[in-house]
N, C-alpha and C. Protein backbone atom coordinates (compact mmCIF):
# COMPACT_ATOMS: atom_id res chain seq x y z
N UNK A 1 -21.14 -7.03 18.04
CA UNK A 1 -20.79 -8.35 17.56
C UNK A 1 -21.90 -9.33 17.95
N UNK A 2 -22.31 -10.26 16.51
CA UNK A 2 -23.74 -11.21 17.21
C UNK A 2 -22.79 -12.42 17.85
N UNK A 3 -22.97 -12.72 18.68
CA UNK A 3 -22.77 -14.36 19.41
C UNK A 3 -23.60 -15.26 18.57
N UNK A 4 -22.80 -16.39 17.79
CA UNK A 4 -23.78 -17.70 17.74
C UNK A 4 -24.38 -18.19 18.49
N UNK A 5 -25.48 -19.12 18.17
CA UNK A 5 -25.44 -20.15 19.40
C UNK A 5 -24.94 -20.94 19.80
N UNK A 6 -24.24 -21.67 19.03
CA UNK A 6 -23.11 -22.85 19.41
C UNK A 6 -22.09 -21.62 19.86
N UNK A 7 -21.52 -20.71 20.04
CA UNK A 7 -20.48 -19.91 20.92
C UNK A 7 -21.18 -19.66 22.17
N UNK A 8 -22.30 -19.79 22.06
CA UNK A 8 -23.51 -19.40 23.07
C UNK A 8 -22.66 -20.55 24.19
N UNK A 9 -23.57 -21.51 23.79
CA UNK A 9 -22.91 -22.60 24.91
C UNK A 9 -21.81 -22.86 24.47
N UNK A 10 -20.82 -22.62 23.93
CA UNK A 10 -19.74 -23.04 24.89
C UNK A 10 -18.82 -22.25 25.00
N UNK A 11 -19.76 -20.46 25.18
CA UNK A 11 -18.87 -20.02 26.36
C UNK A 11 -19.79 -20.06 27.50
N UNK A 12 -21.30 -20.55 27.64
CA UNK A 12 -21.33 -21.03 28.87
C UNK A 12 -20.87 -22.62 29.68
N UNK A 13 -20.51 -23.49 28.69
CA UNK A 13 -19.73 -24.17 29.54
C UNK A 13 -18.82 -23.59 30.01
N UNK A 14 -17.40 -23.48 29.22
CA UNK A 14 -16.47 -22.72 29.31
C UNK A 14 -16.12 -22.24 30.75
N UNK A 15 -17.38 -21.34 31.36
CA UNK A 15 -17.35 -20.36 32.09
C UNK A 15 -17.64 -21.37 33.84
N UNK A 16 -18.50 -22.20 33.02
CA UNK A 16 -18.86 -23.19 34.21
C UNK A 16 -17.64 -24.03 34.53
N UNK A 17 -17.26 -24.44 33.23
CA UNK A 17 -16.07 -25.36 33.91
C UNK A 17 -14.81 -24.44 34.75
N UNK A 18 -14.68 -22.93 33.87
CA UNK A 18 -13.69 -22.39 34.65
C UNK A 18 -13.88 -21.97 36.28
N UNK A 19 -15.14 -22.05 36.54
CA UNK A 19 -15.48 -21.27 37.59
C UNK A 19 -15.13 -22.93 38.53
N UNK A 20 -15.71 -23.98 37.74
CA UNK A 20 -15.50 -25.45 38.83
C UNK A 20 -14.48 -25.62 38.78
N UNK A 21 -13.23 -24.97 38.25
CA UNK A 21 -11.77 -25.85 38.15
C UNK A 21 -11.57 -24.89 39.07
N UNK A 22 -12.02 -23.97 39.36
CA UNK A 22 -10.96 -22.62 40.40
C UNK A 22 -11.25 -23.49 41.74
N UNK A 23 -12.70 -23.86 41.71
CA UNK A 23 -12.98 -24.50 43.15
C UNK A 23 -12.23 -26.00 43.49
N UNK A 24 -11.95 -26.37 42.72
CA UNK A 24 -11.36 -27.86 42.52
C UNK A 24 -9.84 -27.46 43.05
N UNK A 25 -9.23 -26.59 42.20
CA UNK A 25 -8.06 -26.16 42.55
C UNK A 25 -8.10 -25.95 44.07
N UNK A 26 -8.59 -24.89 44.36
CA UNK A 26 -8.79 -24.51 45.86
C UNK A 26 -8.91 -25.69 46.42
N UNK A 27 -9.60 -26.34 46.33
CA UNK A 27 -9.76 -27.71 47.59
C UNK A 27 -8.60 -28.71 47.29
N UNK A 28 -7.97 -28.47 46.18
CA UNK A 28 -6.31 -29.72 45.92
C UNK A 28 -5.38 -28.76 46.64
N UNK A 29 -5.05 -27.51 46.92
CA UNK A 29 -4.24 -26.90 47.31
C UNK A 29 -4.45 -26.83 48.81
N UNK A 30 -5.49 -27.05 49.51
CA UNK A 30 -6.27 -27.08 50.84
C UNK A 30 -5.67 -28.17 51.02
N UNK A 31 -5.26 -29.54 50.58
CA UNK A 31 -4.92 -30.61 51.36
C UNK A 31 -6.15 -31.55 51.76
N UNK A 32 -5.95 -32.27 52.52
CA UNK A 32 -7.18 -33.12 52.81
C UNK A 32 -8.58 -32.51 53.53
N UNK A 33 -8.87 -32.01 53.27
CA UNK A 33 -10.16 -31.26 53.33
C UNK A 33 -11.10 -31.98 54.52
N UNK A 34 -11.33 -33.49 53.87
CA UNK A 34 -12.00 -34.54 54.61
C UNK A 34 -11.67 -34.78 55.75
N UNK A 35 -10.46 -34.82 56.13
CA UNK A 35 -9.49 -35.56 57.19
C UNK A 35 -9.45 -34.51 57.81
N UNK A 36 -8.91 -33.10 57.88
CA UNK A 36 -8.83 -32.08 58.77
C UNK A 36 -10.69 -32.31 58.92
N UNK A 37 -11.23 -31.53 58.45
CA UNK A 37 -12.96 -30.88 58.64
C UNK A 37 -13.42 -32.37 59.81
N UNK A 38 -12.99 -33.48 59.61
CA UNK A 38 -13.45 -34.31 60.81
C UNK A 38 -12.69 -34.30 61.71
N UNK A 39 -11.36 -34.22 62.23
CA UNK A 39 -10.40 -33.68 63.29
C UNK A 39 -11.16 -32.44 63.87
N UNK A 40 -11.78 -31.86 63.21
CA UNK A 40 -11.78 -30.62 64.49
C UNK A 40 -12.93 -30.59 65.76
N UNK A 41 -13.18 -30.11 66.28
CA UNK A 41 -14.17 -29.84 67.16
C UNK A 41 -14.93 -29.04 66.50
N UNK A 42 -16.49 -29.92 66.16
CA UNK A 42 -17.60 -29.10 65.23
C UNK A 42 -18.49 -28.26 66.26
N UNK A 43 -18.98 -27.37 65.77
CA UNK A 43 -20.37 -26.98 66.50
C UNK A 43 -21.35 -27.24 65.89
N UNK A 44 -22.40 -27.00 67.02
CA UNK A 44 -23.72 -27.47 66.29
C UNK A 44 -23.89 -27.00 64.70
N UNK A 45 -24.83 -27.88 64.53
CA UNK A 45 -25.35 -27.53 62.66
C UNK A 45 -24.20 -28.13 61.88
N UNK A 46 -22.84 -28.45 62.37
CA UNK A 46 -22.30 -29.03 60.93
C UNK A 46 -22.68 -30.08 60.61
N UNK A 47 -22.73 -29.82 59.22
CA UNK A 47 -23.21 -30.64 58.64
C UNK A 47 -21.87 -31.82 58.23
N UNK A 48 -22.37 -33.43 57.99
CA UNK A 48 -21.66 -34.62 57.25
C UNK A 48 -20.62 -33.98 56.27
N UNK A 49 -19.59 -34.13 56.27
CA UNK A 49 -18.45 -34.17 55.17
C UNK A 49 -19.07 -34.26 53.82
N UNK A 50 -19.08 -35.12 53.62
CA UNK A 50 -19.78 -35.41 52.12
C UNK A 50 -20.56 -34.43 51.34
N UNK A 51 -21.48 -33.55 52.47
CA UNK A 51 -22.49 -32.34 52.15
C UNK A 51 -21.65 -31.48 51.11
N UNK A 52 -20.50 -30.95 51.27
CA UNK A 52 -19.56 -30.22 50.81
C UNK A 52 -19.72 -30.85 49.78
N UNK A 53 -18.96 -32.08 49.64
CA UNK A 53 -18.89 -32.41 47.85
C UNK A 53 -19.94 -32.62 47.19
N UNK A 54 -21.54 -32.27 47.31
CA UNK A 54 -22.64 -32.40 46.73
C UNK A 54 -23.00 -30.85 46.28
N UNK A 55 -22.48 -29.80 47.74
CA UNK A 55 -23.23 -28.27 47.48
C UNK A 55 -22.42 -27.78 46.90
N UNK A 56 -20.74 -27.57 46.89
CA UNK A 56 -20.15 -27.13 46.24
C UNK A 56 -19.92 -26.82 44.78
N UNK A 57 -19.99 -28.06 44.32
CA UNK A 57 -19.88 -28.03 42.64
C UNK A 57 -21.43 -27.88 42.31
N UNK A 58 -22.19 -27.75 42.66
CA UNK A 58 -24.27 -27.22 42.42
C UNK A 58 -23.55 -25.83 42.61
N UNK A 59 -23.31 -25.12 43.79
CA UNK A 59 -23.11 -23.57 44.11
C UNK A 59 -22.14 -23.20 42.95
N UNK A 60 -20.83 -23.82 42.34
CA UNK A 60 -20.12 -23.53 41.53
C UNK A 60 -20.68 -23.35 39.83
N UNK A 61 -21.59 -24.66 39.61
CA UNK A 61 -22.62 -24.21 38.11
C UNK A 61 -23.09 -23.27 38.87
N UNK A 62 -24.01 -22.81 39.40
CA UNK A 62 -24.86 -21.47 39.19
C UNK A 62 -24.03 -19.98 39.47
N UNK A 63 -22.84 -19.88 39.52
CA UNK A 63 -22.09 -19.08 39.81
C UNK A 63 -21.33 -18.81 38.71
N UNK A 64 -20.90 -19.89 37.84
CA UNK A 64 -20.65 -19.99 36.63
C UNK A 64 -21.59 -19.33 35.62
N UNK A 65 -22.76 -19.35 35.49
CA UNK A 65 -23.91 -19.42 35.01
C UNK A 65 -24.08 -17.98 35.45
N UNK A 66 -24.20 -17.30 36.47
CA UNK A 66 -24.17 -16.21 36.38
C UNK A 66 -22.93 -14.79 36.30
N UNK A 67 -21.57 -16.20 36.02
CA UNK A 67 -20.55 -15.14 35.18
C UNK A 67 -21.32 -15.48 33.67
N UNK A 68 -21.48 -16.10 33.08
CA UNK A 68 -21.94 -16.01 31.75
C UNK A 68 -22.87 -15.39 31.40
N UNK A 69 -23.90 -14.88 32.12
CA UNK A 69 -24.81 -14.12 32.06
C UNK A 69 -24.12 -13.02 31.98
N UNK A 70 -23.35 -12.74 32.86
CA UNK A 70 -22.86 -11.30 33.23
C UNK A 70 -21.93 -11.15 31.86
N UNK A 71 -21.25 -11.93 31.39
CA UNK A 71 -20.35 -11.59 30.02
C UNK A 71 -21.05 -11.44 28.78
N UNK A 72 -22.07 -11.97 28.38
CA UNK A 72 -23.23 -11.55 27.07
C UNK A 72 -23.77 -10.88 27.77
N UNK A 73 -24.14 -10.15 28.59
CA UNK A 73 -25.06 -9.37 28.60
C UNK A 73 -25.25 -7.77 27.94
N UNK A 74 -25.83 -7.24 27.85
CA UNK A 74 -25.88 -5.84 26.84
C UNK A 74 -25.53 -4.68 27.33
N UNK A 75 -25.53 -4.65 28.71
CA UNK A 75 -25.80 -3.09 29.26
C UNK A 75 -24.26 -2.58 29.15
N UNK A 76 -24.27 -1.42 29.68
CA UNK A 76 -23.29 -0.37 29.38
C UNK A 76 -21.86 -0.79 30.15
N UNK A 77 -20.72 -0.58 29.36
CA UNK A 77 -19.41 -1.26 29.13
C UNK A 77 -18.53 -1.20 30.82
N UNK A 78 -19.12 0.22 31.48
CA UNK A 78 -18.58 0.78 32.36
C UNK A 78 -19.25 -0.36 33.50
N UNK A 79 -20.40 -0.38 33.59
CA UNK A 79 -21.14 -1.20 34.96
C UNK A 79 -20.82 -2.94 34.42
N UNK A 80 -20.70 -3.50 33.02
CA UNK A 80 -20.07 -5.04 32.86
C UNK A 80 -18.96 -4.81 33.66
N UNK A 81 -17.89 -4.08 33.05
CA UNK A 81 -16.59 -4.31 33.63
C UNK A 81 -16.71 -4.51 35.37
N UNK A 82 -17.75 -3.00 36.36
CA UNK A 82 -18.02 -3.21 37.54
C UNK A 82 -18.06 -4.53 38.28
N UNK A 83 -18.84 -4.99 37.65
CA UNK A 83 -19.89 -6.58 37.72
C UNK A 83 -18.64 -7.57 37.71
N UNK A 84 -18.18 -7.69 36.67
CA UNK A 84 -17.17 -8.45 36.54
C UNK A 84 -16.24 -8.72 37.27
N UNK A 85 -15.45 -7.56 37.57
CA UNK A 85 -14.41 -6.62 38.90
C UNK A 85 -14.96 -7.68 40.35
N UNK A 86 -16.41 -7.32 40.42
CA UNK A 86 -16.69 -7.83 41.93
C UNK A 86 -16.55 -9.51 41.47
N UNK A 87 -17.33 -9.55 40.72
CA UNK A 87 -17.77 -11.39 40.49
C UNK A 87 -15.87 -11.96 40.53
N UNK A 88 -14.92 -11.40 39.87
CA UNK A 88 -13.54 -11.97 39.93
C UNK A 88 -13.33 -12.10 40.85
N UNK A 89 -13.35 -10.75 42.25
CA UNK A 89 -12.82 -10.75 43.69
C UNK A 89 -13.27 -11.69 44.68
N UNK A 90 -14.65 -12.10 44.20
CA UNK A 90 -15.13 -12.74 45.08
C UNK A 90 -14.81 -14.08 44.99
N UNK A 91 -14.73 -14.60 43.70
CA UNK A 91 -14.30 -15.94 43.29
C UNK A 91 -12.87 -16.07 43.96
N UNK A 92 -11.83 -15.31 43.93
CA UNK A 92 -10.65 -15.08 44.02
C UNK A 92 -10.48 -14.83 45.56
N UNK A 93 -11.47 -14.63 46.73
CA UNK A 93 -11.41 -14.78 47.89
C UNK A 93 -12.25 -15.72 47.93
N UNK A 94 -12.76 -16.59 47.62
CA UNK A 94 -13.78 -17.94 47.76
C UNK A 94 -12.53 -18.86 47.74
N UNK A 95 -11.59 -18.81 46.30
CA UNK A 95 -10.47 -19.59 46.48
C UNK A 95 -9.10 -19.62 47.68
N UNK A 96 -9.03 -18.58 47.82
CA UNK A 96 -8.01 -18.14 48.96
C UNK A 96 -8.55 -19.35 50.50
N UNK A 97 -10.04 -18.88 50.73
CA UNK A 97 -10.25 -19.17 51.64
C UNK A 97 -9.99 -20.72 52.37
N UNK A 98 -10.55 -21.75 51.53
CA UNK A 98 -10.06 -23.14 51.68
C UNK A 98 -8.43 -23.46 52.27
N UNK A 99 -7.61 -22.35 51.25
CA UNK A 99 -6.50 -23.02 51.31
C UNK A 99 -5.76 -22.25 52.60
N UNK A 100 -6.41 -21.02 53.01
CA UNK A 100 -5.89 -20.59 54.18
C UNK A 100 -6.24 -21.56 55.61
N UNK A 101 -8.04 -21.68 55.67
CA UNK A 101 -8.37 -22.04 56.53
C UNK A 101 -8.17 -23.48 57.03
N UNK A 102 -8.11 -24.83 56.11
CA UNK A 102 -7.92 -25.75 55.76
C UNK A 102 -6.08 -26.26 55.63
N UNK A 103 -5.84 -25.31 54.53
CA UNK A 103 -4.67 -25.76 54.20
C UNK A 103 -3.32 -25.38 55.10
N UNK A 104 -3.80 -24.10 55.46
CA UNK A 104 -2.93 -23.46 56.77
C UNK A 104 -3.29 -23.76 57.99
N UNK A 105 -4.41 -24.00 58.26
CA UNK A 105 -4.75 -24.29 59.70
C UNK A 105 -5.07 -22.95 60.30
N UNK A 106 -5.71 -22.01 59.94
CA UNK A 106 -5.34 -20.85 60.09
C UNK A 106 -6.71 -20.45 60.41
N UNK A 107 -7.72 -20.77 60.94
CA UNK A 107 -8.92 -20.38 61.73
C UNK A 107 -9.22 -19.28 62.07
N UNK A 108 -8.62 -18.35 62.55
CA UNK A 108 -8.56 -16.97 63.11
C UNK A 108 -8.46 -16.24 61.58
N UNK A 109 -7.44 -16.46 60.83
CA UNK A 109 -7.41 -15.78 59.83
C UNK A 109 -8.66 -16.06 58.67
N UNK A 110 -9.09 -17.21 58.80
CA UNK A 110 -9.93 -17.24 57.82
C UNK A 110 -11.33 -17.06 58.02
N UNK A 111 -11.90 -16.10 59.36
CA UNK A 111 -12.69 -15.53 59.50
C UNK A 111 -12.72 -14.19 58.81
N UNK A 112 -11.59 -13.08 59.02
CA UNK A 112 -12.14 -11.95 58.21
C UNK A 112 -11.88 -12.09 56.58
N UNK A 113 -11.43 -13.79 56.09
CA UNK A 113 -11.67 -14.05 54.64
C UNK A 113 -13.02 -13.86 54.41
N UNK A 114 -13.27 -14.74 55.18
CA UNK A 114 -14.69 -14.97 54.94
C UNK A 114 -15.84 -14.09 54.97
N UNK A 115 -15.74 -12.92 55.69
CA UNK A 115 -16.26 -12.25 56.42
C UNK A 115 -16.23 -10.86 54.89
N UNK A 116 -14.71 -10.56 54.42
CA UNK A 116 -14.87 -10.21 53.03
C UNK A 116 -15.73 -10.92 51.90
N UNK A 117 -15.57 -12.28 52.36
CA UNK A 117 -16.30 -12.75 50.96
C UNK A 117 -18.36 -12.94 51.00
N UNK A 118 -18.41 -12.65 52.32
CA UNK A 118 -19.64 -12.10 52.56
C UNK A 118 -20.20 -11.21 51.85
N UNK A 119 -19.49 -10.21 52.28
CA UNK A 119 -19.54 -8.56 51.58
C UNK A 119 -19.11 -8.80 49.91
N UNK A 120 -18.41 -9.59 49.82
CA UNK A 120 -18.20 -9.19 47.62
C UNK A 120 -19.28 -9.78 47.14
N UNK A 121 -20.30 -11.03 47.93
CA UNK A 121 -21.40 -11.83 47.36
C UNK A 121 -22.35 -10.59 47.63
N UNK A 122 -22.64 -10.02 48.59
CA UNK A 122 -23.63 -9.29 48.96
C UNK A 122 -23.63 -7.95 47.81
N UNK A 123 -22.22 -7.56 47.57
CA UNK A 123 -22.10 -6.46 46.63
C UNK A 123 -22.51 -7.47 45.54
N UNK A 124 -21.74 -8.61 45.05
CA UNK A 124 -22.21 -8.86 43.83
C UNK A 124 -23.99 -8.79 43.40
N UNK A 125 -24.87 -9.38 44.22
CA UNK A 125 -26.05 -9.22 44.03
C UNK A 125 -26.45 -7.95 44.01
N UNK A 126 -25.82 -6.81 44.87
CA UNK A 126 -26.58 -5.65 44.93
C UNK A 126 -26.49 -5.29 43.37
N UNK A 127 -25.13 -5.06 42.85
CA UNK A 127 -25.12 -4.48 41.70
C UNK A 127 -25.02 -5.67 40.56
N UNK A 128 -25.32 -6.53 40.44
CA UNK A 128 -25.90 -7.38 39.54
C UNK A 128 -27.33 -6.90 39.66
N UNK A 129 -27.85 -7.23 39.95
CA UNK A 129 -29.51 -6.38 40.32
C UNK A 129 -29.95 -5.36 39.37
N UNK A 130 -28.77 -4.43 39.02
CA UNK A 130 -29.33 -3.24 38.46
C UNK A 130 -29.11 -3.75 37.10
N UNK A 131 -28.46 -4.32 36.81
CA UNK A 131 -28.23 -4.82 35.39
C UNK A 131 -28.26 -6.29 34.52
N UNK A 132 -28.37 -6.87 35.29
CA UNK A 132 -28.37 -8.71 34.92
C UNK A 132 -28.97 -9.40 36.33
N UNK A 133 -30.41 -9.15 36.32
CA UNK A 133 -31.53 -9.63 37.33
C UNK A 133 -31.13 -11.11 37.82
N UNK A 134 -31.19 -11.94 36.65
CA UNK A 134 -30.93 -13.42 36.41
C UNK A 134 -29.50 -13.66 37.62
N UNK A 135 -28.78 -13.15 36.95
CA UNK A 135 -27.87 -13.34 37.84
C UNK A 135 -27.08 -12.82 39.09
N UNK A 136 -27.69 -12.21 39.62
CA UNK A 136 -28.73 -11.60 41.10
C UNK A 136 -28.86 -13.08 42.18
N UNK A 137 -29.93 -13.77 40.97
CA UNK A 137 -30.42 -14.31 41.48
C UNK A 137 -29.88 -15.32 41.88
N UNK A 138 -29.23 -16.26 41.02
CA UNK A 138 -28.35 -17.12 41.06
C UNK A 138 -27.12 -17.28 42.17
N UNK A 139 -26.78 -15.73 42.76
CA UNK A 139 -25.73 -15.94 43.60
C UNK A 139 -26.46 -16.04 45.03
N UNK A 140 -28.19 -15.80 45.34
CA UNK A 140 -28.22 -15.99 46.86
C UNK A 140 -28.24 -17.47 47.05
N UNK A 141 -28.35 -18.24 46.67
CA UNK A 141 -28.46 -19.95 47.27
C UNK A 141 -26.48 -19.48 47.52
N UNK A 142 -25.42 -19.23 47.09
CA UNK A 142 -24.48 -18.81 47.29
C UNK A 142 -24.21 -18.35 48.66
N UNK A 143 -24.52 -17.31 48.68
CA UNK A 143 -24.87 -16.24 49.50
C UNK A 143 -25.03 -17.19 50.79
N UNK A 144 -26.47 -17.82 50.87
CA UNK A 144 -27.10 -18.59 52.00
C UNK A 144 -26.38 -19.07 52.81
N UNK A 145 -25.16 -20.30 51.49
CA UNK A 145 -24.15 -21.46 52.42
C UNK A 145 -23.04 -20.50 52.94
N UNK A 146 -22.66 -19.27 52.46
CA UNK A 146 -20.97 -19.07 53.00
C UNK A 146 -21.73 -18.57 54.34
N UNK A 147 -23.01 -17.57 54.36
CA UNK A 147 -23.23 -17.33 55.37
C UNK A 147 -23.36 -18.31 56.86
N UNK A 148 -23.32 -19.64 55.78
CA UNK A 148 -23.58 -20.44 57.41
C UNK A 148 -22.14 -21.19 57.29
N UNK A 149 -21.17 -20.75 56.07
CA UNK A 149 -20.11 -21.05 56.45
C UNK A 149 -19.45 -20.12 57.15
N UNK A 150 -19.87 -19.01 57.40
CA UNK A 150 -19.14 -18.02 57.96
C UNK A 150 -19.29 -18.31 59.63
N UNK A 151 -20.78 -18.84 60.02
CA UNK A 151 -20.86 -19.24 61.63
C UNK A 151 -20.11 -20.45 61.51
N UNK A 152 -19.77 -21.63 60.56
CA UNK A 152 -19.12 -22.41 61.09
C UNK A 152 -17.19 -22.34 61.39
N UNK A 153 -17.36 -21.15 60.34
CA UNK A 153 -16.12 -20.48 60.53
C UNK A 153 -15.12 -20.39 61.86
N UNK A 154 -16.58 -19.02 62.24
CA UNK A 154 -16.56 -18.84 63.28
C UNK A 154 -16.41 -19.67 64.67
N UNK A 155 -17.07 -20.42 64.47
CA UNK A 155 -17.22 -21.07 65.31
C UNK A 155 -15.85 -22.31 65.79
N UNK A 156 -15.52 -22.71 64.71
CA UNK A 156 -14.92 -23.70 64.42
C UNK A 156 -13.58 -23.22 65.39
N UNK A 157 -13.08 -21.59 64.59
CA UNK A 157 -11.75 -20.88 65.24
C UNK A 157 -12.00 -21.01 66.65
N UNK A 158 -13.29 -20.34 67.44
CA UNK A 158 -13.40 -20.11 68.64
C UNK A 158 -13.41 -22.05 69.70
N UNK A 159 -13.82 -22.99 69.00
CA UNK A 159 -14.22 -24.59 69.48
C UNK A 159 -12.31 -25.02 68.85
N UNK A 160 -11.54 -24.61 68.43
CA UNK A 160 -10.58 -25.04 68.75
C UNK A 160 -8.94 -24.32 67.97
C-alpha cells in the first residue's frame, strides 16, 4: 500500500500528539507534580522544576517521531511488530511511572519502574538499530534523561 504525503504527516502528527497526550495524561493522573517534586529532599544535580516541563514534551516529539518512523517503515512484518511490542512497553512503563512515584508516593517502588524502563529504552535502540537507524537514534537523548532520572530516583527514595 503507497502512503500519501498528506497521510504522511498526519500520521506523523497523529503519532506525536498520541505519544504527548500519554505523557500529559501521566502527569494529570500524578497529581501535582510541582508541589510534591519541591517537598522532597533533592540530591545533588536536581535540576529546577520547570526543567521537566521544557524536556519532557522535546523527549516526547522525538519519541513520537520515532514511533512513526517505526510504523512506515519497510522491513519485515515479524521484526515491525518486535519494534513496536518494545516501543508500546516502554511508553506504557514511562506512563505508569509518574503516577506511581509522584502520584502514590511510592519511591521504593518506582525505582525497579524505572529501572525496567531503562532496559525497554536500551532494548528499544538495540533492536531499532537493526532496522529503522533513524529511530535508534532519536530515543538516546531519551535514554540520557531517564538515566539521570533513574539516579534521581534513586536517590530521592533513599533522601527521604
Amino acid at each position: 500500500m503507497v502512503i500519501k504525503k498528506w497521510q504522511h504527516v498526519a500520521l506523523l502528527v497523529g503519532t506525536v500528539v498520541v505519544v504527548e497526550a500519554i505523557g500529559g495524561l501521566s502527569a494529570l493522573l500524578a497529581g501535582d507534580i510541582k508541589q510534591i517534586y519541591n517537598q522532597l529532599v533533592q540530591p545533588p544535580l536536581s535540576p529546577p522544576d520547570f526543567v521537566f516541563g521544557i524536556v519532557w514534551p522535546i523527549l516526547y516529539l522525538l519519541i513520537g517521531v520515532a514511533a512513526y518512523l517505526l510504523i512506515v517503515s519497510q522491513y519485515h512484518a515479524a521484526a515491525k511488530k518486535t519494534n513496536l511490542l518494545i516501543f508500546a512497553l516502554q511508553l506504557f512503563v514511562n506512563f505508569i511511572w509518574s503516577i506511581v512515584f509522584f502520584g502514590g508516593n511510592l519511591y521504593w517502588i518506582g525505582v525497579p519502574i524505572i529501572l525496567v524502563l531503562d532496559a525497554l529504552v536500551i532494548a528499544c535502540i538495540v533492536n531499532f538499530r537493526r532496522n529503522q537507524l533513524w529511530a535508534s537514534y532519536l530515543m538516546y537523548p531519551y535514554l540520557a534523561w531517564i538515566l539521570f532520572a533513574t539516579y534521581l530516583t534513586i536517590a530521592v527514595a533513599i533522601l527521604n
